[in-house]
C-alpha atoms as a PDB file:
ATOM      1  CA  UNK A   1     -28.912  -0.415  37.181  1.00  0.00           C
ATOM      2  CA  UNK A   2     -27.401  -3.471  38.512  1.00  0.00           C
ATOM      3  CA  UNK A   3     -26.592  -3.568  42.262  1.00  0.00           C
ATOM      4  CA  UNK A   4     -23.577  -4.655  43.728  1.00  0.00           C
ATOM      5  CA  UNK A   5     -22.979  -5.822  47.098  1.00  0.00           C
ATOM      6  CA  UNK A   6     -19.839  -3.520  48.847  1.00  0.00           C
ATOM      7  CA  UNK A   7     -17.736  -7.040  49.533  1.00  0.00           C
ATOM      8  CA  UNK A   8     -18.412  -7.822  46.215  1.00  0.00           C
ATOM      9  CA  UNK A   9     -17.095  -4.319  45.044  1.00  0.00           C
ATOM     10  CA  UNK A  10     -14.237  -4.119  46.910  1.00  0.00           C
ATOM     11  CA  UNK A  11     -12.963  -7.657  45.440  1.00  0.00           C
ATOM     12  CA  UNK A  12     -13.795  -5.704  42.191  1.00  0.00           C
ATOM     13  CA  UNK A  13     -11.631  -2.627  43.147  1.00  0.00           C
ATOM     14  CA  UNK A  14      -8.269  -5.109  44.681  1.00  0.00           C
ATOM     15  CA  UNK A  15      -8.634  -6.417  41.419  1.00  0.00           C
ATOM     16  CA  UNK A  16      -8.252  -4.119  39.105  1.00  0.00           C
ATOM     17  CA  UNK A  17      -5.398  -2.448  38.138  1.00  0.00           C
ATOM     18  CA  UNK A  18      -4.789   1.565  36.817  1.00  0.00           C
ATOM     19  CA  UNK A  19      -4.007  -0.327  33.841  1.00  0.00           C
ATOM     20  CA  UNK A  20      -7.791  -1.710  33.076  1.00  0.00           C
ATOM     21  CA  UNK A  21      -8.897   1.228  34.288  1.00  0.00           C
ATOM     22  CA  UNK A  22      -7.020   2.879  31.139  1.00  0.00           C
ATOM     23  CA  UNK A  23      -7.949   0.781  29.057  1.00  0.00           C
ATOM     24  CA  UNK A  24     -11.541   0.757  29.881  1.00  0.00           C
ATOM     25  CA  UNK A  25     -11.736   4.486  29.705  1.00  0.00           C
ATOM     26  CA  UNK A  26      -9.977   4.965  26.681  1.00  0.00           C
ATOM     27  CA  UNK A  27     -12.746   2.141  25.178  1.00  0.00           C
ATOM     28  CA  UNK A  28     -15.319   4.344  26.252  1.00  0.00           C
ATOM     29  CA  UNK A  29     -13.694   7.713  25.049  1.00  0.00           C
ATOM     30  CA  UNK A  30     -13.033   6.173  21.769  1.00  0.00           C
ATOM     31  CA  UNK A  31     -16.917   4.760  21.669  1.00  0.00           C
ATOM     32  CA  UNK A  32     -18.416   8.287  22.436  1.00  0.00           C
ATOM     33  CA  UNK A  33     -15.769   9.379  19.278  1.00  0.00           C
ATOM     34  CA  UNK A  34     -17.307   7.061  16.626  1.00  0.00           C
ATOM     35  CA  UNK A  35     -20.785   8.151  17.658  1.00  0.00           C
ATOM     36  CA  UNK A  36     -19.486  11.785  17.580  1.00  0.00           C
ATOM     37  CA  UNK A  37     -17.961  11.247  14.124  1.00  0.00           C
ATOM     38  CA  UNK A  38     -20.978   8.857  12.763  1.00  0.00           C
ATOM     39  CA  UNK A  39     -23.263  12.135  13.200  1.00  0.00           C
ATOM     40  CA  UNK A  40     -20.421  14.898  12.642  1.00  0.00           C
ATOM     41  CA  UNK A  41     -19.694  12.867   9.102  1.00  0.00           C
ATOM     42  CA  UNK A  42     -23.735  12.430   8.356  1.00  0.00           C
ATOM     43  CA  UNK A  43     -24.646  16.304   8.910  1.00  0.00           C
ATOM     44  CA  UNK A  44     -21.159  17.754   7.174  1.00  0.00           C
ATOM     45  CA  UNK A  45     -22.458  18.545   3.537  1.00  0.00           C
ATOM     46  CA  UNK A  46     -20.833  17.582   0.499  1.00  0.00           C
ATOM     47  CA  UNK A  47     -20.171  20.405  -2.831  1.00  0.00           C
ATOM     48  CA  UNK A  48     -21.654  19.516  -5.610  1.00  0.00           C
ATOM     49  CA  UNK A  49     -21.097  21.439  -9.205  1.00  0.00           C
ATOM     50  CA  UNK A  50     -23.455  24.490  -9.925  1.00  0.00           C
ATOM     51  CA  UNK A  51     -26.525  24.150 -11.533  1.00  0.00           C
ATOM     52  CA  UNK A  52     -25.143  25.393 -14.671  1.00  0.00           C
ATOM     53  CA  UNK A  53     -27.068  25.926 -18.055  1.00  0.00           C
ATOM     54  CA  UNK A  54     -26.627  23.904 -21.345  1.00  0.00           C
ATOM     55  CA  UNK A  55     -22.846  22.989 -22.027  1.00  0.00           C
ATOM     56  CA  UNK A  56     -22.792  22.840 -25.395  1.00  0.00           C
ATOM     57  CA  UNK A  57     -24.549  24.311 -28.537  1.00  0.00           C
ATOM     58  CA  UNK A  58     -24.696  23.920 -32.164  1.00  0.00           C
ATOM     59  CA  UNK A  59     -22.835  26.547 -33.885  1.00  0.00           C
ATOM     60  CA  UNK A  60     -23.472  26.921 -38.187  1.00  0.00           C
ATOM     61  CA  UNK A  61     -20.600  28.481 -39.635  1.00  0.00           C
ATOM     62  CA  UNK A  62     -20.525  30.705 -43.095  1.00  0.00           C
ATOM     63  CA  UNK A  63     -19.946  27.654 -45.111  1.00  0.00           C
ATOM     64  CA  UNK A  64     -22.723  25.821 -43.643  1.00  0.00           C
ATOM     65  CA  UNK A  65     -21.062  23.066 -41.713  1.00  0.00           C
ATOM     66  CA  UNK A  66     -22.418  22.917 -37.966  1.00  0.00           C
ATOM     67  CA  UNK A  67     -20.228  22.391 -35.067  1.00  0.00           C
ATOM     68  CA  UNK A  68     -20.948  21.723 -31.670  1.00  0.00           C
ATOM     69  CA  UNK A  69     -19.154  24.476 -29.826  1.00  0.00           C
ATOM     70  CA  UNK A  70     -19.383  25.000 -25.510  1.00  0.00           C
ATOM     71  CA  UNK A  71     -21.216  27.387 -24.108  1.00  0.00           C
ATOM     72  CA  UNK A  72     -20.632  29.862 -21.636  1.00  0.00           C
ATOM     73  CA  UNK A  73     -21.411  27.464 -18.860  1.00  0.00           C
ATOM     74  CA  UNK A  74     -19.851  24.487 -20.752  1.00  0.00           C
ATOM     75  CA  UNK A  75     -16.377  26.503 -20.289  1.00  0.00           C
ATOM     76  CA  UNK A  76     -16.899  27.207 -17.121  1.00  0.00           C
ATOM     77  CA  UNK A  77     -17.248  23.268 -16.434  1.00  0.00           C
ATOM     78  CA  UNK A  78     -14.592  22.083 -18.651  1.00  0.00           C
ATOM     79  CA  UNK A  79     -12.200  24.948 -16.317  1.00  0.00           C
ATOM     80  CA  UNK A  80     -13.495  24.589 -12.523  1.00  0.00           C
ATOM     81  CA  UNK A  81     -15.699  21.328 -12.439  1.00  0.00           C
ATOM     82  CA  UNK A  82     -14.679  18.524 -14.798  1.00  0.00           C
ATOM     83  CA  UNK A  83     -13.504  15.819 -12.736  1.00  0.00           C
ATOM     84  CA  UNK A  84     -14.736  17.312  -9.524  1.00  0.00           C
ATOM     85  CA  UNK A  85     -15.439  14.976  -6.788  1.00  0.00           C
ATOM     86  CA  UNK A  86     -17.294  15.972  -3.544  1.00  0.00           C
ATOM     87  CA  UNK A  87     -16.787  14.706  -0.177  1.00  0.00           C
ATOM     88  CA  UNK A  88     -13.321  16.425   0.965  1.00  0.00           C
ATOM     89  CA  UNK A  89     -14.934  17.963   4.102  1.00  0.00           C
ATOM     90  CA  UNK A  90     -16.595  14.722   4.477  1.00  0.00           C
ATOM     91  CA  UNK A  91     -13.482  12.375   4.661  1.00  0.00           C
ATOM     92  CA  UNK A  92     -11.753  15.761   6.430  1.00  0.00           C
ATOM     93  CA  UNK A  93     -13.358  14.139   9.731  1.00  0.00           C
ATOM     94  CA  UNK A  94     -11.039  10.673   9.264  1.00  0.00           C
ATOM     95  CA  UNK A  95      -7.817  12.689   7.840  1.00  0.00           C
ATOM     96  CA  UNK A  96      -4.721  13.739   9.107  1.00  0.00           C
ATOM     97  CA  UNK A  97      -4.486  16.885   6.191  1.00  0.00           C
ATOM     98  CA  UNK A  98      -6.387  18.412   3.294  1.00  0.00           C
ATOM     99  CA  UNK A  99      -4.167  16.941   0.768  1.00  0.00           C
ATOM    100  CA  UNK A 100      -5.544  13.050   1.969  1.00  0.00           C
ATOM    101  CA  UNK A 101      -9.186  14.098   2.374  1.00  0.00           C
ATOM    102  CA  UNK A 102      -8.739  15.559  -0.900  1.00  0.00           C
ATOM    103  CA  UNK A 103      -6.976  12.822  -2.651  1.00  0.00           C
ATOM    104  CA  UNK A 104      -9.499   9.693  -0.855  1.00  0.00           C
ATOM    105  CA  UNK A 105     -11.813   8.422  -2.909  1.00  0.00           C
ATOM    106  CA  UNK A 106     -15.591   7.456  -1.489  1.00  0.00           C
ATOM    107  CA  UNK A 107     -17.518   8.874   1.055  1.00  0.00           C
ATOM    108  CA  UNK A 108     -17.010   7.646   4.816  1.00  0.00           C
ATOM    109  CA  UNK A 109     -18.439   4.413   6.310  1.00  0.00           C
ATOM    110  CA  UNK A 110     -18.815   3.380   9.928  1.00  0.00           C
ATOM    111  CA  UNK A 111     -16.023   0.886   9.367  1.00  0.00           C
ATOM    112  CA  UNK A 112     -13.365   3.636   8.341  1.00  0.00           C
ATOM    113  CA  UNK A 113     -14.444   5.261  11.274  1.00  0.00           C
ATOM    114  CA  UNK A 114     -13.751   2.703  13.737  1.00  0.00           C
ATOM    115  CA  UNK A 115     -10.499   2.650  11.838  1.00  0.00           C
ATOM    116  CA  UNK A 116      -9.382   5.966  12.348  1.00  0.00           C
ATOM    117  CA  UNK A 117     -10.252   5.688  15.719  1.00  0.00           C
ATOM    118  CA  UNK A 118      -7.634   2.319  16.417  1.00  0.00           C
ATOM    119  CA  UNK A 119      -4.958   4.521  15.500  1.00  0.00           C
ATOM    120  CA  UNK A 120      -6.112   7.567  17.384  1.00  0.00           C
ATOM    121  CA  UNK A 121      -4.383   8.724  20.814  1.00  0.00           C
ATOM    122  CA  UNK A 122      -6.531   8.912  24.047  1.00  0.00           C
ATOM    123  CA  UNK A 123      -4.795  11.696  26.131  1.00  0.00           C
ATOM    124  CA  UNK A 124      -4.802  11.597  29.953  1.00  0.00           C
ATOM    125  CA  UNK A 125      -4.631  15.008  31.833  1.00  0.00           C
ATOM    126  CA  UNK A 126      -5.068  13.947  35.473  1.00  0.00           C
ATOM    127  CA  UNK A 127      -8.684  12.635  35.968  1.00  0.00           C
ATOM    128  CA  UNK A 128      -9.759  14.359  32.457  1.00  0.00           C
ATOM    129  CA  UNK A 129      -9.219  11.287  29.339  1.00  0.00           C
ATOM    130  CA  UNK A 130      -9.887  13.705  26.155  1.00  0.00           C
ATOM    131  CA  UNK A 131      -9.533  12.732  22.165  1.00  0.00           C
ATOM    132  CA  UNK A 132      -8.761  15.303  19.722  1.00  0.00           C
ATOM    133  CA  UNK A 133     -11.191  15.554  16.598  1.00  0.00           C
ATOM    134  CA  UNK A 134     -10.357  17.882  14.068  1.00  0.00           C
ATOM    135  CA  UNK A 135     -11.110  18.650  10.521  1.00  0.00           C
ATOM    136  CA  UNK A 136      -7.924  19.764   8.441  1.00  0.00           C
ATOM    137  CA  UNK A 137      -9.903  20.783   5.292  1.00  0.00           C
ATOM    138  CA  UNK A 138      -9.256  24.674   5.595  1.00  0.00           C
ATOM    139  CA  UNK A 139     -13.071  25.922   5.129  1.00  0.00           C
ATOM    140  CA  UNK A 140     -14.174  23.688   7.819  1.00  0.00           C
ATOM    141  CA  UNK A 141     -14.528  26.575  10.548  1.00  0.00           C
ATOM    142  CA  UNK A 142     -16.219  28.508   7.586  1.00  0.00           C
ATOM    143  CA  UNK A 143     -18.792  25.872   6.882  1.00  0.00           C
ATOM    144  CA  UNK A 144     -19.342  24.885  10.759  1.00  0.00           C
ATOM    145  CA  UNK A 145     -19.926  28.540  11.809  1.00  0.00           C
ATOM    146  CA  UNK A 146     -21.065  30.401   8.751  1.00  0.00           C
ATOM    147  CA  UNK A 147     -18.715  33.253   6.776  1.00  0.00           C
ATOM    148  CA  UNK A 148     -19.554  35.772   5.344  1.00  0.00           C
ATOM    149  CA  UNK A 149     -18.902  37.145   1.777  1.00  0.00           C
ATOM    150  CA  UNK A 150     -19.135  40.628  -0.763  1.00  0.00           C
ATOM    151  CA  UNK A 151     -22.909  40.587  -2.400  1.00  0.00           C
ATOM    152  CA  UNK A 152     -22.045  41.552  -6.027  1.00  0.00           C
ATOM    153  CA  UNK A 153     -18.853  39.644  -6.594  1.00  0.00           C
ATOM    154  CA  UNK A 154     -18.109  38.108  -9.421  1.00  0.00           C
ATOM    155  CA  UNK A 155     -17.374  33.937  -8.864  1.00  0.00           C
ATOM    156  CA  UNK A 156     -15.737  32.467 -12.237  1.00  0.00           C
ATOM    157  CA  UNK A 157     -16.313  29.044 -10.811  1.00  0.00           C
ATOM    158  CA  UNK A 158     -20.145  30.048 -10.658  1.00  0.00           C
ATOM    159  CA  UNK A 159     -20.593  31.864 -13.232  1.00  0.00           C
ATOM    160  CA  UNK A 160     -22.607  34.242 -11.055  1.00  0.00           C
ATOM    161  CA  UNK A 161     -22.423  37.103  -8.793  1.00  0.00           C
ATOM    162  CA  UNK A 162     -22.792  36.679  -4.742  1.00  0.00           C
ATOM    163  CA  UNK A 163     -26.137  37.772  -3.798  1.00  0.00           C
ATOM    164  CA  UNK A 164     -26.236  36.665  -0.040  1.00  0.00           C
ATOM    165  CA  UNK A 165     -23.639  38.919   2.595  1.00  0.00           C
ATOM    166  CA  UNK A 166     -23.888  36.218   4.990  1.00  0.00           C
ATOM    167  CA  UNK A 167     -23.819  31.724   4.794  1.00  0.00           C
ATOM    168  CA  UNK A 168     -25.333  30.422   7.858  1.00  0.00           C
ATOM    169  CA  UNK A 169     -23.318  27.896   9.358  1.00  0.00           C
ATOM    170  CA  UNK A 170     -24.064  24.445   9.518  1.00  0.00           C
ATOM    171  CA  UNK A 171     -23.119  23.638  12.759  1.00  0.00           C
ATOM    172  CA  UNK A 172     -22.761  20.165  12.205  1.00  0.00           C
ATOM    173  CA  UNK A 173     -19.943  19.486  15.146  1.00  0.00           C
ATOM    174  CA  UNK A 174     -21.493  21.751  17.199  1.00  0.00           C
ATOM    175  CA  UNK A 175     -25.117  20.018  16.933  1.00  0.00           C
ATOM    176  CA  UNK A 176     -23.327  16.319  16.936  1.00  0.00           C
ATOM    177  CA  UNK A 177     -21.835  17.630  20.177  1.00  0.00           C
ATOM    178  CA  UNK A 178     -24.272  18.377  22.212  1.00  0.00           C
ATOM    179  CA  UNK A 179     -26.419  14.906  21.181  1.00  0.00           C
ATOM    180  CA  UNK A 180     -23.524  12.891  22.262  1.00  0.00           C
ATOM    181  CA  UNK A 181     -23.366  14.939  25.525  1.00  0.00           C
ATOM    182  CA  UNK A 182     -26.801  14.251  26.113  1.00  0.00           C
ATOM    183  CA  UNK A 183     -26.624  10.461  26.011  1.00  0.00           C
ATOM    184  CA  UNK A 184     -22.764  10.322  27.487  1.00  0.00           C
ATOM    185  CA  UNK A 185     -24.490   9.832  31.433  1.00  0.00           C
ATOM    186  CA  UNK A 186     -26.145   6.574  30.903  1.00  0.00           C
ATOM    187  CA  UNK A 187     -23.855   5.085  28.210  1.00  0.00           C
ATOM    188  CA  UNK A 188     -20.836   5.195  30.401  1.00  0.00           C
ATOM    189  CA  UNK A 189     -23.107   3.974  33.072  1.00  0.00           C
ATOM    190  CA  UNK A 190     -24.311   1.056  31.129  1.00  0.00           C
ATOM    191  CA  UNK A 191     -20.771   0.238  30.484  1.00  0.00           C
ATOM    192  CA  UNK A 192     -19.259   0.241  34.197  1.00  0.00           C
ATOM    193  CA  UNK A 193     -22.293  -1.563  34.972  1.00  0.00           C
ATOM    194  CA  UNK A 194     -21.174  -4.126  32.472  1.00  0.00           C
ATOM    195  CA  UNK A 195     -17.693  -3.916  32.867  1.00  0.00           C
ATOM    196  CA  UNK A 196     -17.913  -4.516  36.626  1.00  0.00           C
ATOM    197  CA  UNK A 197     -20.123  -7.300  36.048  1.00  0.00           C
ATOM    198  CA  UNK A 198     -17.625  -9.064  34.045  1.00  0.00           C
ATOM    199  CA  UNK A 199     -14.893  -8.783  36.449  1.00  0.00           C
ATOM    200  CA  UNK A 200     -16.846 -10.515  39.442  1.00  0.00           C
ATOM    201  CA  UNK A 201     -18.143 -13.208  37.074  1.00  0.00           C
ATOM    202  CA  UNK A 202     -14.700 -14.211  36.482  1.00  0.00           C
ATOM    203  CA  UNK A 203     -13.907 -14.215  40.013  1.00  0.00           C
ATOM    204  CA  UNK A 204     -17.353 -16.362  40.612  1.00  0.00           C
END
């Protein structure tokens, strides 16, 4: 930890004004955010189409001619999954609604991260700085906490029946959480330490 002499630190503290104490707070809020987000967005899981059987199948009619006909499964594709692209709950962590996590295309870099994050609002409630991260995709809760569902119902989109009464949740804010928590002491150190350090150089 770097050690600073209490002359030196009070030039520091005449210096400064509420103003770059903002500012360097909100940096730091909005740092903790993108690590928050990096693991929240690696640990949210992305749907993927069923594991369905053959799609299509040769079909020889009366008068001998053989067409290929779909199966079963192959309607069930054609109806629910054709076109289906994974990722909504995904880009749900850099979206303001459903409708623009659903209608993004590609998965989430550390870039568009730090890009949702310039436009994002650091919120001041006395000594507490906060940012708000929430997922508008409306399953979210469901995935993060677990649901639970009727063993024995039918699922067109599946082409199955429910076995299971109960998903586990995936906790993947919740987990994300608690590591960023864990490391929050001694990165905000580091960063005073550094901050501070800059501000008395300049003086120097």
């Amino acid at each position: 930890m770097m050690a600073v002499k209490y002359k030196e630190f009070e030039q520091f503290v005449q210096k400064v004004s509420q103003a770059d104490v903002d500012a360097f707070i909100t940096a730091c809020v909005k740092e903790l955010a993108a690590r928050l987000l990096a693991k929240v967005v690696k640990r949210t899981p992305v749907g993927r189409p069923p594991n369905l059987g053959d799609r299509t199948e040769k079909v020889t009619g009366a008068s001998g001619k053989t067409r290929v006909m779909l199966t079963k499964d192959g309607e069930i594709y054609q109806k629910y999954w054709s076109g289906y692209r994974g990722g909504t709950l995904r880009r749900g962590w850099i979206s303001q609604s459903e409708s623009e996590a659903e209608s993004s295309k590609g998965g989430v870099s550390a870039a568009d991260i730090q890009n949702y994050l310039a436009g994002a609002t650091v919120i001041r409630m006395g000594d507490v700085y906060r940012i708000e991260i929430i997922n508008p995709v409306s399953y979210a809760e469901y995935v993060e906490y677990g649901h639970r569902q009727k063993p024995g119902k039918y699922v067109p989109a599946l082409g199955k029946k429910l076995k299971k009464a109960w998903v586990p949740g995936r906790f993947m804010m919740t987990i994300s959480v608690a590591e960023v928590e864990a490391i929050k002491p001694k990165l905000l150190q580091k960063r005073l330490d550094e901050w501070v350090k800059k501000e008395l150089e300049e003086d120097a």
